[in-house]
C-alpha atoms as a PDB file:
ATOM      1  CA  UNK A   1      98.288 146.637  98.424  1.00  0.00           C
ATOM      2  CA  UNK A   2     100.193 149.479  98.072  1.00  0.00           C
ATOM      3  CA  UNK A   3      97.641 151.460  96.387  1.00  0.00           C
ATOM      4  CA  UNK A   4      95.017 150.795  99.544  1.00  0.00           C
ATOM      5  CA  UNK A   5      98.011 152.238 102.151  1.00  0.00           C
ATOM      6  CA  UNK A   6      98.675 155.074  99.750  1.00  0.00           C
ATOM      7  CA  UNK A   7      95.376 155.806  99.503  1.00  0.00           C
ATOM      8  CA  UNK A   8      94.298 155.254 102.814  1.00  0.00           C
ATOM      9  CA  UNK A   9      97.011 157.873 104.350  1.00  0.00           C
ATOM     10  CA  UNK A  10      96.572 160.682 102.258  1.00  0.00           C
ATOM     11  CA  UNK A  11      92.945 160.437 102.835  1.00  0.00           C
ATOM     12  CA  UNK A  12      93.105 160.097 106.683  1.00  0.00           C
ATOM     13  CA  UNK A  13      93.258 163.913 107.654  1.00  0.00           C
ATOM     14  CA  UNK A  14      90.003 164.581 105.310  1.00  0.00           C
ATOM     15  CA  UNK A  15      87.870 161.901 106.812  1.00  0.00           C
ATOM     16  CA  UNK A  16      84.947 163.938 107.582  1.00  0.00           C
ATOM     17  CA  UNK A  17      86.512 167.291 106.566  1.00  0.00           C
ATOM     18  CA  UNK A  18      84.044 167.083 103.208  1.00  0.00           C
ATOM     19  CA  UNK A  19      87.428 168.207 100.888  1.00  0.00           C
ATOM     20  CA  UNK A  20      85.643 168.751  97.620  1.00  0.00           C
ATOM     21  CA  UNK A  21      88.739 169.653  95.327  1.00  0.00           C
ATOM     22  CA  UNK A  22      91.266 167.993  94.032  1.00  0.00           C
ATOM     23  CA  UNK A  23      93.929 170.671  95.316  1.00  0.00           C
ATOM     24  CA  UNK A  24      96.167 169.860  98.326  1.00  0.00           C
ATOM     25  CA  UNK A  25      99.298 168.622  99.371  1.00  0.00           C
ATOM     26  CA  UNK A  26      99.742 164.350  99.211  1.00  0.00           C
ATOM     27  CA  UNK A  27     100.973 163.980 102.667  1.00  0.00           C
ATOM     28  CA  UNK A  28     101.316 166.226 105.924  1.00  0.00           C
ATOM     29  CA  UNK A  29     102.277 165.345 109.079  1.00  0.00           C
ATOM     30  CA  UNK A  30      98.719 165.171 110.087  1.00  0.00           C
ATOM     31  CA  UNK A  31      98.408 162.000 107.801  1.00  0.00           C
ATOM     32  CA  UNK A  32      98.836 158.219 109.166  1.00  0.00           C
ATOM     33  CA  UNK A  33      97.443 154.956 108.257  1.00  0.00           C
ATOM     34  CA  UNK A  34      94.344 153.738 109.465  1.00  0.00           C
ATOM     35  CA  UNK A  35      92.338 150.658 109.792  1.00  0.00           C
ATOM     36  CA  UNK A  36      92.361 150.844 106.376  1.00  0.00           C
ATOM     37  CA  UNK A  37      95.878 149.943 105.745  1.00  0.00           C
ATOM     38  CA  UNK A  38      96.438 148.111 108.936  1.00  0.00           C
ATOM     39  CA  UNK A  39      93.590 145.090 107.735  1.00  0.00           C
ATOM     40  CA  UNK A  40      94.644 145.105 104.274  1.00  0.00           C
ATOM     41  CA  UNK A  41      98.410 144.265 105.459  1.00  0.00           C
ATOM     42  CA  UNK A  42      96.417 141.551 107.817  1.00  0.00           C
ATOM     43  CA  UNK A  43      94.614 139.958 105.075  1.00  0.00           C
ATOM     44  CA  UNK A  44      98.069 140.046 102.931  1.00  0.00           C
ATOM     45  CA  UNK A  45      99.297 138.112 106.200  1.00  0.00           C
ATOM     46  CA  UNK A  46      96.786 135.942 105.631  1.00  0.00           C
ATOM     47  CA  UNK A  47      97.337 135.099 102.176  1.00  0.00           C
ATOM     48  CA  UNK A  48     101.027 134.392 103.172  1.00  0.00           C
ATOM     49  CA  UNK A  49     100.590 131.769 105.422  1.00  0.00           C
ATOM     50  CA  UNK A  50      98.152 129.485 103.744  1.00  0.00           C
ATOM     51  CA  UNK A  51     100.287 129.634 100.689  1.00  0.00           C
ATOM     52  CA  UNK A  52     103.179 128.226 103.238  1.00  0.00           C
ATOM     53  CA  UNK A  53     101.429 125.630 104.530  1.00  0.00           C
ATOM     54  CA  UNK A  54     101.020 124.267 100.672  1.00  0.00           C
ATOM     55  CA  UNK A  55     103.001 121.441  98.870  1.00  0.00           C
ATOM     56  CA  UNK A  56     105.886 123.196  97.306  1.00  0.00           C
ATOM     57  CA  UNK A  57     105.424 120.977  94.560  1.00  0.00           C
ATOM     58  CA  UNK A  58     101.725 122.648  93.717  1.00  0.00           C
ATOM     59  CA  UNK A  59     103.468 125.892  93.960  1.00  0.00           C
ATOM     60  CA  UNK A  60     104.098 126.331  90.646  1.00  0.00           C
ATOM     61  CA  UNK A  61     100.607 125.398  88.932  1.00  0.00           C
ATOM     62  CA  UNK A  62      98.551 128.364  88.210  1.00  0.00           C
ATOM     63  CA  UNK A  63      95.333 126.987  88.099  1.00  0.00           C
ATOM     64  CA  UNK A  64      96.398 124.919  91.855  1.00  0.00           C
ATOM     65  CA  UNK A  65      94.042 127.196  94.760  1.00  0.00           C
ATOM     66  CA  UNK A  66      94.197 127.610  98.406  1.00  0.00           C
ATOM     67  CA  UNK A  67      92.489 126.418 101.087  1.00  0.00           C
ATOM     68  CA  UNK A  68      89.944 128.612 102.019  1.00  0.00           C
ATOM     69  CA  UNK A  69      88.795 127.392 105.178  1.00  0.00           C
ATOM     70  CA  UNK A  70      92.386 127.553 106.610  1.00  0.00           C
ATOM     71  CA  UNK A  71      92.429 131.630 104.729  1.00  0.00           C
ATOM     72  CA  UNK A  72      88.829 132.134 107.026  1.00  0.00           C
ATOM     73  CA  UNK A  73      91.075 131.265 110.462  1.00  0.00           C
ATOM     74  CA  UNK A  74      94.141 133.234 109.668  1.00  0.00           C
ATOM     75  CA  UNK A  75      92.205 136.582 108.289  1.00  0.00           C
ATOM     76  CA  UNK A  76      90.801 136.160 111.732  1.00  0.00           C
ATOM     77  CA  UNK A  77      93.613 135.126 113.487  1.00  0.00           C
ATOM     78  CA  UNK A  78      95.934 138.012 111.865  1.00  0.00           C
ATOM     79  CA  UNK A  79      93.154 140.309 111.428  1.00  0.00           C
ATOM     80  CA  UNK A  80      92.484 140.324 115.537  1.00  0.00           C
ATOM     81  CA  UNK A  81      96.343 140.177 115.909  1.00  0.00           C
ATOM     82  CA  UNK A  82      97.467 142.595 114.129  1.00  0.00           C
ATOM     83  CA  UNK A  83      94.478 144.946 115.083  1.00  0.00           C
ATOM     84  CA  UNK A  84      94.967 144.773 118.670  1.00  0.00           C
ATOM     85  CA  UNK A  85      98.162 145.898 118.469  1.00  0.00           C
ATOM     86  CA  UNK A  86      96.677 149.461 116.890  1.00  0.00           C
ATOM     87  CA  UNK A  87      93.400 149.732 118.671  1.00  0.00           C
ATOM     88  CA  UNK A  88      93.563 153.655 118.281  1.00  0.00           C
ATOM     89  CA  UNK A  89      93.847 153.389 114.471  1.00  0.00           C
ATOM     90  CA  UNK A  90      89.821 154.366 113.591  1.00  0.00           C
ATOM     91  CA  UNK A  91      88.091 151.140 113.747  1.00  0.00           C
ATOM     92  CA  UNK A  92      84.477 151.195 114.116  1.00  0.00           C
ATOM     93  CA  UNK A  93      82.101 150.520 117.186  1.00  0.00           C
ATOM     94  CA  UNK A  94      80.989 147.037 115.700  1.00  0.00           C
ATOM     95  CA  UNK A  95      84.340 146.036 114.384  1.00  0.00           C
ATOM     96  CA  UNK A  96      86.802 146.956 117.543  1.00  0.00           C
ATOM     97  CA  UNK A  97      84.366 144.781 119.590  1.00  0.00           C
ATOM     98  CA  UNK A  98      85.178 141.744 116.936  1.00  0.00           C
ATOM     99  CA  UNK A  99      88.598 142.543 117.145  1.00  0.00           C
ATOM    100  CA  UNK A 100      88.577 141.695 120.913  1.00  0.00           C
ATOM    101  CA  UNK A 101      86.239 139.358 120.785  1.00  0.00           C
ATOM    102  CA  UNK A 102      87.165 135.886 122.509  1.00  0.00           C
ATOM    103  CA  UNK A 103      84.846 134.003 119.519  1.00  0.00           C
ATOM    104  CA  UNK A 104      84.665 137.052 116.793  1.00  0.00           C
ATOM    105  CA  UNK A 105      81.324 136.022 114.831  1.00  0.00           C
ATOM    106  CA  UNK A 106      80.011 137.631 111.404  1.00  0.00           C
ATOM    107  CA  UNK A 107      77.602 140.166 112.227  1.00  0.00           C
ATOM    108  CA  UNK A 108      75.590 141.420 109.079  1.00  0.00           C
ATOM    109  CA  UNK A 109      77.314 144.562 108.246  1.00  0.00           C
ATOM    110  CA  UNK A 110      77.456 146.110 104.915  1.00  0.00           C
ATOM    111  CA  UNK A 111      80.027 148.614 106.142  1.00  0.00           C
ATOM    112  CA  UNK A 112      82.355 149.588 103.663  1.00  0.00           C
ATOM    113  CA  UNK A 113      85.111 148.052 106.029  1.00  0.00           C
ATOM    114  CA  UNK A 114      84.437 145.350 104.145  1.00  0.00           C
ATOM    115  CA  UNK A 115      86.067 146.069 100.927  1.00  0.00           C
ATOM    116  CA  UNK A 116      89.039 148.544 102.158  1.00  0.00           C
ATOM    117  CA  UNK A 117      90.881 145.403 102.711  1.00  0.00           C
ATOM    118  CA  UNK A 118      91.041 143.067  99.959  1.00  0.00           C
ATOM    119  CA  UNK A 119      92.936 144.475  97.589  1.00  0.00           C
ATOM    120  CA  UNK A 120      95.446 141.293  98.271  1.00  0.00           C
ATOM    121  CA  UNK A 121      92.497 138.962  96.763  1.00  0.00           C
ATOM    122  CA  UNK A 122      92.762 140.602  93.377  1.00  0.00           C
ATOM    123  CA  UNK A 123      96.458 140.499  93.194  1.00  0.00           C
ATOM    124  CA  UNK A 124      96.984 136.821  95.082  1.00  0.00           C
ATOM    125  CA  UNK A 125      94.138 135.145  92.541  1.00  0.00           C
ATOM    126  CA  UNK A 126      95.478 132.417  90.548  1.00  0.00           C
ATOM    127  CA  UNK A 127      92.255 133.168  88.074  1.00  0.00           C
ATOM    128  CA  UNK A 128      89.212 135.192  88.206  1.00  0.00           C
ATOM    129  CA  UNK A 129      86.898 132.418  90.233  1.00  0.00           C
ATOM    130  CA  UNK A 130      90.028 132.270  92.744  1.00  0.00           C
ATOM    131  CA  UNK A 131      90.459 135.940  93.176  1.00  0.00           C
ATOM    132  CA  UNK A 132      86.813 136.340  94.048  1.00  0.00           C
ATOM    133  CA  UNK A 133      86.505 133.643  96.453  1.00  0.00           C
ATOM    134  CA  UNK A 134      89.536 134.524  98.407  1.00  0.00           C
ATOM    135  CA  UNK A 135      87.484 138.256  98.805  1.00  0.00           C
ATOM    136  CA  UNK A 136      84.701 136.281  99.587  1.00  0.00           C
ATOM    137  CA  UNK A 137      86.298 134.337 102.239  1.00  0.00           C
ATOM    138  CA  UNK A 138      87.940 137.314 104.167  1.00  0.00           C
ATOM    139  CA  UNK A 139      85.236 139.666 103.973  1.00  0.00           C
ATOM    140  CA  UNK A 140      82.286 136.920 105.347  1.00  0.00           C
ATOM    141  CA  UNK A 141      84.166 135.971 108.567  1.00  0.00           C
ATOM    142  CA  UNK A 142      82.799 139.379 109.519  1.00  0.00           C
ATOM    143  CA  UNK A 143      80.990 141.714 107.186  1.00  0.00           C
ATOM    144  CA  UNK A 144      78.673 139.288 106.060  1.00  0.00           C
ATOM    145  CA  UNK A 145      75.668 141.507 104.472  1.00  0.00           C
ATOM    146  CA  UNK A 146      75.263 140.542 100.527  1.00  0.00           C
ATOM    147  CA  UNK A 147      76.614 144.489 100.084  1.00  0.00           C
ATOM    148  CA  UNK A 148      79.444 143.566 101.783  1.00  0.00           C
ATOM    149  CA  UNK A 149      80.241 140.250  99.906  1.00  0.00           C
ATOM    150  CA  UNK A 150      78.803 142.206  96.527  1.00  0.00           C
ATOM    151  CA  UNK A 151      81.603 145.128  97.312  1.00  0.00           C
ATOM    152  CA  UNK A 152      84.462 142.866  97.968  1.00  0.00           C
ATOM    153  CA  UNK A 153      83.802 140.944  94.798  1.00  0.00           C
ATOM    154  CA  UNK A 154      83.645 144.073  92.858  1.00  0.00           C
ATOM    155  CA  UNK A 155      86.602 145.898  94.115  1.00  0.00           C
ATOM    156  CA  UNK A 156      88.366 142.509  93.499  1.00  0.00           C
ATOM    157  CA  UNK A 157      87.229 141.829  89.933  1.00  0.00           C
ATOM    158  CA  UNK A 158      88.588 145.438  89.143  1.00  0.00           C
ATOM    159  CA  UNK A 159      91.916 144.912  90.444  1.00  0.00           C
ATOM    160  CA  UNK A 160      92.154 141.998  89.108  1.00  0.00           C
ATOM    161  CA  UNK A 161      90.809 143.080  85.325  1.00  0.00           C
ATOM    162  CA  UNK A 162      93.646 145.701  85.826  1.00  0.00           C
ATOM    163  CA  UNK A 163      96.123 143.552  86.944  1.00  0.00           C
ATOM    164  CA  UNK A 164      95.341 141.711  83.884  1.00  0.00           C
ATOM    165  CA  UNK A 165      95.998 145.197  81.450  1.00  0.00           C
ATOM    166  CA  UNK A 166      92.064 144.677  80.756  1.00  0.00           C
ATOM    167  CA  UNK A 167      90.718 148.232  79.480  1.00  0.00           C
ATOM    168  CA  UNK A 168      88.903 150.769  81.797  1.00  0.00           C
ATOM    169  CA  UNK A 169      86.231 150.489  79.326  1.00  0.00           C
ATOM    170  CA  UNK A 170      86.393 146.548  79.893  1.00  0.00           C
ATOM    171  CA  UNK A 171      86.274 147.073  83.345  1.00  0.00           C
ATOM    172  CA  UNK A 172      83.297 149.889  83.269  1.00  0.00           C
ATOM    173  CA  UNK A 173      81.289 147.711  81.736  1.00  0.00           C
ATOM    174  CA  UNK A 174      81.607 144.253  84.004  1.00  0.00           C
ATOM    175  CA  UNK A 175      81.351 145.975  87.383  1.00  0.00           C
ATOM    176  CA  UNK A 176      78.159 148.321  85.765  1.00  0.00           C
ATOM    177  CA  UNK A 177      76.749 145.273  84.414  1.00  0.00           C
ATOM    178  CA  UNK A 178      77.097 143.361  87.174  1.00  0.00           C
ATOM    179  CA  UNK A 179      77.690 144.737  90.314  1.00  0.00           C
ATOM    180  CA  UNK A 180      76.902 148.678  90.010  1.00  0.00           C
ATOM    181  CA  UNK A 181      75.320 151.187  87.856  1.00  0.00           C
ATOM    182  CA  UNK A 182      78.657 153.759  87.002  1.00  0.00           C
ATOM    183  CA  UNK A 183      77.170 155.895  84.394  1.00  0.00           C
ATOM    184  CA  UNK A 184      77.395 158.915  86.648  1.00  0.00           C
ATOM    185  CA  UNK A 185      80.590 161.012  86.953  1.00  0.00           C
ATOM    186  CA  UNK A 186      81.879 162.518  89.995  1.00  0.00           C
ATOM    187  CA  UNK A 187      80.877 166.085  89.073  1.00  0.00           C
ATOM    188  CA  UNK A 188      77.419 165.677  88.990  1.00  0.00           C
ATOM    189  CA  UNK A 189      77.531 164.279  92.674  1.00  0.00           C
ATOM    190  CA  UNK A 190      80.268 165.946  93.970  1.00  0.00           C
ATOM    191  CA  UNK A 191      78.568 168.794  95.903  1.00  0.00           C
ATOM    192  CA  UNK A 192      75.697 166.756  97.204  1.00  0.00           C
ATOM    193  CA  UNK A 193      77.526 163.669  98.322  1.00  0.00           C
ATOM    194  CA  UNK A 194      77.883 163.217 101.921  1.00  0.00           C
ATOM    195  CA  UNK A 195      79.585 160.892 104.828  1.00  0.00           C
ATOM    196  CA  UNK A 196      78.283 157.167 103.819  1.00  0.00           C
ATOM    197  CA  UNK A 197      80.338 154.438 105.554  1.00  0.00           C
ATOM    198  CA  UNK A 198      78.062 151.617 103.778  1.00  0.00           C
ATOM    199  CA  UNK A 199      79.798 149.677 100.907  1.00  0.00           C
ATOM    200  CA  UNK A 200      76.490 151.045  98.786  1.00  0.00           C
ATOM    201  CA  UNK A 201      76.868 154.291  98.998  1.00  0.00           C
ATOM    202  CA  UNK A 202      80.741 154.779  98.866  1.00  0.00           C
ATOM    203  CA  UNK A 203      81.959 151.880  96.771  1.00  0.00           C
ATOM    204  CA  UNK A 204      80.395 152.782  93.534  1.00  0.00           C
ATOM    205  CA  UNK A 205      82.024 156.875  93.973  1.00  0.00           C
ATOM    206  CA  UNK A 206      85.361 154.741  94.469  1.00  0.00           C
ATOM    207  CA  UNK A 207      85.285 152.933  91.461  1.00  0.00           C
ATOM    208  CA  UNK A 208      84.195 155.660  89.562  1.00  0.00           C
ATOM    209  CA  UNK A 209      87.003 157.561  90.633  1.00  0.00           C
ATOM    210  CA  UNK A 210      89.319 155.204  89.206  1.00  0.00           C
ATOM    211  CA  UNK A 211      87.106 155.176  86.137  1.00  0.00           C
ATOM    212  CA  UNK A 212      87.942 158.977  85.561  1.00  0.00           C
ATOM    213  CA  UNK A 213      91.619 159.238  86.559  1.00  0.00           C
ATOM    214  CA  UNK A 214      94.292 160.496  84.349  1.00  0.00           C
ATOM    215  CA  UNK A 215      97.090 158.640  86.541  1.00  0.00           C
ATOM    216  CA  UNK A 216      98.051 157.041  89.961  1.00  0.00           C
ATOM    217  CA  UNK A 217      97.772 160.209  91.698  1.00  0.00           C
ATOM    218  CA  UNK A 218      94.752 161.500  90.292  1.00  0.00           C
ATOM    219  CA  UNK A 219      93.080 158.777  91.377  1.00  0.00           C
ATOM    220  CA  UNK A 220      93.495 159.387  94.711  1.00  0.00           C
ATOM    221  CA  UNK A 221      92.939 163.190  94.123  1.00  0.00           C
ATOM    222  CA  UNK A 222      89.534 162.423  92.219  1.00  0.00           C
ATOM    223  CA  UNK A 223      88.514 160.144  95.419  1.00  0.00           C
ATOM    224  CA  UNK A 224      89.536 162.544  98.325  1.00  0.00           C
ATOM    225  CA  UNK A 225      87.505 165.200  96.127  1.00  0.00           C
ATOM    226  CA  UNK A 226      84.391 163.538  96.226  1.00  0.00           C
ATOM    227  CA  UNK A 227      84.441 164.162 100.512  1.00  0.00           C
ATOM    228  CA  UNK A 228      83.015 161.955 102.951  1.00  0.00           C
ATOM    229  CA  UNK A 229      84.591 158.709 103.904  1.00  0.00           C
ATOM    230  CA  UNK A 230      88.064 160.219 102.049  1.00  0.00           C
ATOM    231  CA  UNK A 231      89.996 157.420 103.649  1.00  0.00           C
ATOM    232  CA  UNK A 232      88.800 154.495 102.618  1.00  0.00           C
ATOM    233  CA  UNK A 233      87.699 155.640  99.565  1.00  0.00           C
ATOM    234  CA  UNK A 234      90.737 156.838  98.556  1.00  0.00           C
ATOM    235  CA  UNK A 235      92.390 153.127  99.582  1.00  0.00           C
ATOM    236  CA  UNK A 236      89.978 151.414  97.610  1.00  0.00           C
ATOM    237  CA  UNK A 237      90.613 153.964  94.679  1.00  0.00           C
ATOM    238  CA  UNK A 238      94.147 153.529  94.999  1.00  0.00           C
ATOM    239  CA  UNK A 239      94.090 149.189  95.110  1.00  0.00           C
ATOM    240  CA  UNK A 240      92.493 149.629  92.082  1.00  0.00           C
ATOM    241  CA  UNK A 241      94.612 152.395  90.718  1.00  0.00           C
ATOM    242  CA  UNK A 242      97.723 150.204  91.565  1.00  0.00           C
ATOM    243  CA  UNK A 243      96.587 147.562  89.606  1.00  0.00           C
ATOM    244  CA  UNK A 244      96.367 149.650  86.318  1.00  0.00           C
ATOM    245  CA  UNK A 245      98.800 152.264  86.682  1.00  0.00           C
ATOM    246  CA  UNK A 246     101.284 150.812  89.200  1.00  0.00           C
ATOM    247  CA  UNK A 247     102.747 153.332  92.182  1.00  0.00           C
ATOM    248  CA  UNK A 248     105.193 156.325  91.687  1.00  0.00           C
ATOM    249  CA  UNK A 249     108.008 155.573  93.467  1.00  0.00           C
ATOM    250  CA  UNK A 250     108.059 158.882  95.119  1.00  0.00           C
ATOM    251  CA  UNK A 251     104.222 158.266  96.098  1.00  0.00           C
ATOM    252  CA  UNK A 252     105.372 154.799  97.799  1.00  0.00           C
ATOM    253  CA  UNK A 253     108.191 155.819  99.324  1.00  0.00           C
ATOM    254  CA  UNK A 254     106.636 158.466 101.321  1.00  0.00           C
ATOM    255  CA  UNK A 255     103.672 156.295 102.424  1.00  0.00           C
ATOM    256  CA  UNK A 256     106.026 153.521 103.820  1.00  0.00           C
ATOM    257  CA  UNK A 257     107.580 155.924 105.748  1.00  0.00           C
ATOM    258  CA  UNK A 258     104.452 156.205 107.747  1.00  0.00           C
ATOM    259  CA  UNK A 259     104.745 152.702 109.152  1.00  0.00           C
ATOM    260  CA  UNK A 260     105.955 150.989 112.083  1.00  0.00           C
ATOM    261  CA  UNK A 261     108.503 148.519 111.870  1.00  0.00           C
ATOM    262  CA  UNK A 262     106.294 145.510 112.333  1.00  0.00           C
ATOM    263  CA  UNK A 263     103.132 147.328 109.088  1.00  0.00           C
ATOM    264  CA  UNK A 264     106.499 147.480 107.697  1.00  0.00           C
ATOM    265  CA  UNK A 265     107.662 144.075 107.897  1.00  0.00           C
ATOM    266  CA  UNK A 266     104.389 142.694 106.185  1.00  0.00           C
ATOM    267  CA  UNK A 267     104.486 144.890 103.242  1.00  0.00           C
ATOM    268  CA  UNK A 268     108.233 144.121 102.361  1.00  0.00           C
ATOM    269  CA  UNK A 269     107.087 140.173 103.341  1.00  0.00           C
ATOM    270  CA  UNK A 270     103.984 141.024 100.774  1.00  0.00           C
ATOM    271  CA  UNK A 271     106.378 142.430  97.863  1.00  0.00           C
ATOM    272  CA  UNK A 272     109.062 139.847  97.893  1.00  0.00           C
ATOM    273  CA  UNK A 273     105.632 137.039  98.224  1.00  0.00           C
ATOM    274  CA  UNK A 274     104.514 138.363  94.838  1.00  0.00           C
ATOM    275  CA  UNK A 275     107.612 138.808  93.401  1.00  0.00           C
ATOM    276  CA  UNK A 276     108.265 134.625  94.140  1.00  0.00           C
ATOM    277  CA  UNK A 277     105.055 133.692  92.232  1.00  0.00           C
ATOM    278  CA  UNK A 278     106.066 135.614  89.606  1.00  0.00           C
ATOM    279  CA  UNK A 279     109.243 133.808  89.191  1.00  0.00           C
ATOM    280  CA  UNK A 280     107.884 130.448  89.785  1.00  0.00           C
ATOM    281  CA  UNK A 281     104.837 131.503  87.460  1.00  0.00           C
ATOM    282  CA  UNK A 282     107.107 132.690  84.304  1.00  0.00           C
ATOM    283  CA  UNK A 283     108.999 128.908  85.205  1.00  0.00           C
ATOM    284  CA  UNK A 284     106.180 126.932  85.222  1.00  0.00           C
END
């Protein structure tokens, strides 16, 4: 999750700007978290609660999943929740209308909002067939396209191949097999790519900027260099990133500090939630 926010704010004063190098400082004061972090900490939310609501005594099994009708009704009830409390964060036209919407609906998008926000799924999945249908389950209630589902799985499997300690090779080769053709590098597109908010045309650059990274932080440099959408390709860069490489503390420190109290509150609620299944996991 942290990877997405990290990503997601150093990328928010390029959006649009078309920043084709890898040069330039982390974080400014022009930088702040958009809708990108704000829906990923909503879908962690999410997560949370339906894991409450289950028998403590299935808490421990690793193979025991949720229940993913109840995770459809929170991401929407946290999602719309959450969101209206930063309705001047950069949602788009469609999306701000479902987030005040009295009986949000899925409307056929294949928006790249999508798959900004589930890097949770990869990291919450108890297996591979969990992780994918929690992504699945989030990401319908709204962007319901087959690009948007297709993204969401993808982004997912990554993280959680990473979170795994799978190679990059390993992981080349699954999402190009199966999901997106990656034999491209970012050089060869990197003058002639342009602003692309569908999951089609951004997701793939994403991933492959993960693919080429050295570290944590040239992962995000690699996907803010590519231009366009910087923002949310950069926070789906960086959930993947995070998974493989884990986050500098100086890196995460500085991106917290660009959240309210309440973002705040769900990410600290998010680390110690991970850091119980751990626990109970290594018991069990």
């Amino acid at each position: 999750m942290i990877g997405a926010i990290v990503g997601d704010i150093v990328g928010s004063r390029f959006e649009h700007a078309d920043h084709k190098s890898k040069a330039f400082d982390l974080f400014t004061s022009d930088c702040r978290p958009t809708d990108d972090s704000i829906m990923t900490l909503a879908i962690g939310k999410a997560i949370m609660e339906v894991e409450k609501n289950k028998d403590p005594a299935l808490q421990e099994n690793p193979f025991d999943v949720i229940d993913y009708t109840q995770l459809e009704s929170l991401a929407v009830k946290f999602m719309q929740k959450i969101g209206r409390n930063h309705p001047d964060c950069g949602f788009g036209g469609h999306f701000i209308n479902w987030i005040f919407s009295d009986d949000p609906k899925p409307y056929k998008s294949y928006g790249n909002g999508a798959v900004m926000r589930v890097s949770a799924a990869g990291h919450a999945g108890r297996n591979e067939m969990d992780a994918l249908e929690i992504a699945t389950r989030v990401t319908r209630v709204s962007h319901d396209h087959k690009e948007g589902l297709k993204a969401a799985e993808a982004v997912t499997l990554a993280i959680y191949m990473a979170r795994k300690g799978l190679s990059k090779s390993t992981i080349f080769s699954r999402i190009n097999a199966d999901y997106y053709a990656l034999d491209f590098s970012l050089d060869d597109i990197r003058e002639s790519y342009q602003f692309d908010v569908s999951c089609q045309g951004s997701v793939p650059q994403a991933i492959r900027a993960f693919i080429e990274a050295t570290s944590f932080e040239d992962a995000i440099r690699l996907a803010v260099s590519t231009g366009g959408d910087s923002d949310t390709i950069a926070a789906i860069t960086g959930s993947i990133a995070e998974a493989y490489y884990g986050v500098p503390d100086s890196i995460k420190e500085k991106a917290l500090s660009y959240l309210d109290d309440d973002l705040l509150n769900i990410y600290e609620e998010w680390q110690e939630f991970l850091t119980s299944r751990s626990v109970k996991k290594n018991a069990y």
